[in-house]
Protein backbone atom coordinates (compact mmCIF):
# COMPACT_ATOMS: atom_id res chain seq x y z
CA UNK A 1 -8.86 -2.53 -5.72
CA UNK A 2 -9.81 0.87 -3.85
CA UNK A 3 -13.35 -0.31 -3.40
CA UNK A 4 -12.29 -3.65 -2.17
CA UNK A 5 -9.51 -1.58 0.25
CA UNK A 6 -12.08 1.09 1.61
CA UNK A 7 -14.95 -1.84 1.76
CA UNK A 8 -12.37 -3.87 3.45
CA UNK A 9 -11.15 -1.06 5.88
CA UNK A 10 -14.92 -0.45 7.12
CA UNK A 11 -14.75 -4.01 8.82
CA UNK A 12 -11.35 -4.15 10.09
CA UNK A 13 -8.18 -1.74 9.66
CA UNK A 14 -5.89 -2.34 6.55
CA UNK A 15 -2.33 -1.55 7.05
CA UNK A 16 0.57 -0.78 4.54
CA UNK A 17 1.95 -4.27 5.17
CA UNK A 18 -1.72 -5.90 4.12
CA UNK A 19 -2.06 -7.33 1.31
CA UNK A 20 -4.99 -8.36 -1.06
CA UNK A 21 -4.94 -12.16 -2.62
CA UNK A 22 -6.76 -12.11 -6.58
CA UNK A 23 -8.27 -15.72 -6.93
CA UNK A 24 -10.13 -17.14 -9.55
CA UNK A 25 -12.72 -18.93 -8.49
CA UNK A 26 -13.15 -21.74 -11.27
CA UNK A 27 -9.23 -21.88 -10.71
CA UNK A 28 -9.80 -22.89 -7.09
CA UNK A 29 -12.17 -25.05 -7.50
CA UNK A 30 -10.62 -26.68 -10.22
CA UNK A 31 -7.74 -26.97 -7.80
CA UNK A 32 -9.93 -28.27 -4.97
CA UNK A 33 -11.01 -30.55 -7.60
CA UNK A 34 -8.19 -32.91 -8.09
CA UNK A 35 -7.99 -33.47 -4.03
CA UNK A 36 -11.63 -35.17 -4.17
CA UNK A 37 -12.96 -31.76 -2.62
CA UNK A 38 -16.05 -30.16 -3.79
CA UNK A 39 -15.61 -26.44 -2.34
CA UNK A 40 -18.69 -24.27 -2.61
CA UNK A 41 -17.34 -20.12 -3.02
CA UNK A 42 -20.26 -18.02 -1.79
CA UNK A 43 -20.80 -14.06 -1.83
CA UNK A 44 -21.26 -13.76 2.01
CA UNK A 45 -21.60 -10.30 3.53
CA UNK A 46 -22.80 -10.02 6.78
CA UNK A 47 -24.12 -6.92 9.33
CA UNK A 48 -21.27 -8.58 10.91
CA UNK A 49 -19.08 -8.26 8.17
CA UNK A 50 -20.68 -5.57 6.09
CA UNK A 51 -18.12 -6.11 2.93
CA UNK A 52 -19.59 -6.16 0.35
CA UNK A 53 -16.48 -8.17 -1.72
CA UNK A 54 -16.67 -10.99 1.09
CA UNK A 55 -16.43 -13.96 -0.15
CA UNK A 56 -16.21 -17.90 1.85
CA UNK A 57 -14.84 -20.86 0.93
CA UNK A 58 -16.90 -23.41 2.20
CA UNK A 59 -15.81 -27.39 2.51
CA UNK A 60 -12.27 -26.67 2.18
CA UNK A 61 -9.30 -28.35 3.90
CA UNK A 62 -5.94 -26.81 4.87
CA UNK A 63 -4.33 -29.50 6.21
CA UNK A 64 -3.29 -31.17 2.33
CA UNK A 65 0.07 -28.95 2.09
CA UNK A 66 0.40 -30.22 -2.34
CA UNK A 67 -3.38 -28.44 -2.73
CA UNK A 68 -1.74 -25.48 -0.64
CA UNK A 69 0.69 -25.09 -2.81
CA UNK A 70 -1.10 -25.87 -5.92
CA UNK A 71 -3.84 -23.02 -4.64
CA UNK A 72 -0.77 -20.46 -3.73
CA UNK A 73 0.78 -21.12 -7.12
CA UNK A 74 -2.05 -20.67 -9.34
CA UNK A 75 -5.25 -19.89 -8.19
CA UNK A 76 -4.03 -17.12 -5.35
CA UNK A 77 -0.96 -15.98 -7.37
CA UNK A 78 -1.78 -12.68 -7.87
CA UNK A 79 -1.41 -10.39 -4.65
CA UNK A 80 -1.87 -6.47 -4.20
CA UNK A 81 -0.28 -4.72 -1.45
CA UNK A 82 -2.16 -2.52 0.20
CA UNK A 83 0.18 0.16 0.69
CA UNK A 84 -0.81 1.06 -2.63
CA UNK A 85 -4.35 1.96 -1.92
CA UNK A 86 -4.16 3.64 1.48
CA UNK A 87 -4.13 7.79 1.85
């Protein structure tokens, strides 16, 4: 989690009240699965976003508030707050 918090603090600031979601990806897309969606998770950094933990979530839809839930039970459950990791 310090790598991801000083990779992530080299693209945009982190503050004390950030926090860090842990998802697993075969989770998600198991998930994503069981709404008829077939997500695609790709390692994405870009000189834009030089992170080197960046990852998308590509053909995903927020608007199916059960999957939401389902995803924020389960498959985003574990968070990290960020406080933790900042000097």
């Amino acid at each position: 989690m310090v790598a991801v918090v000083a990779a992530t603090a080299k693209a945009r600031a982190v503050k004390p009240r950030h926090g860090f979601a842990i998802g697993n990806v075969g989770v998600v897309k198991d998930a994503c699965g069981t709404f008829g969606l077939k997500i695609r998770v790709i390692h994405e950094p870009s000189k834009k976003n030089p992170n080197p933990a960046y990852t998308a979530v590509r053909n995903y839809r927020s608007d199916e508030l059960q999957l939401l839930e389902l995803l924020a039970a389960e498959a985003w459950s574990e968070l990290e707050d960020a406080k933790q990791y900042i000097s």
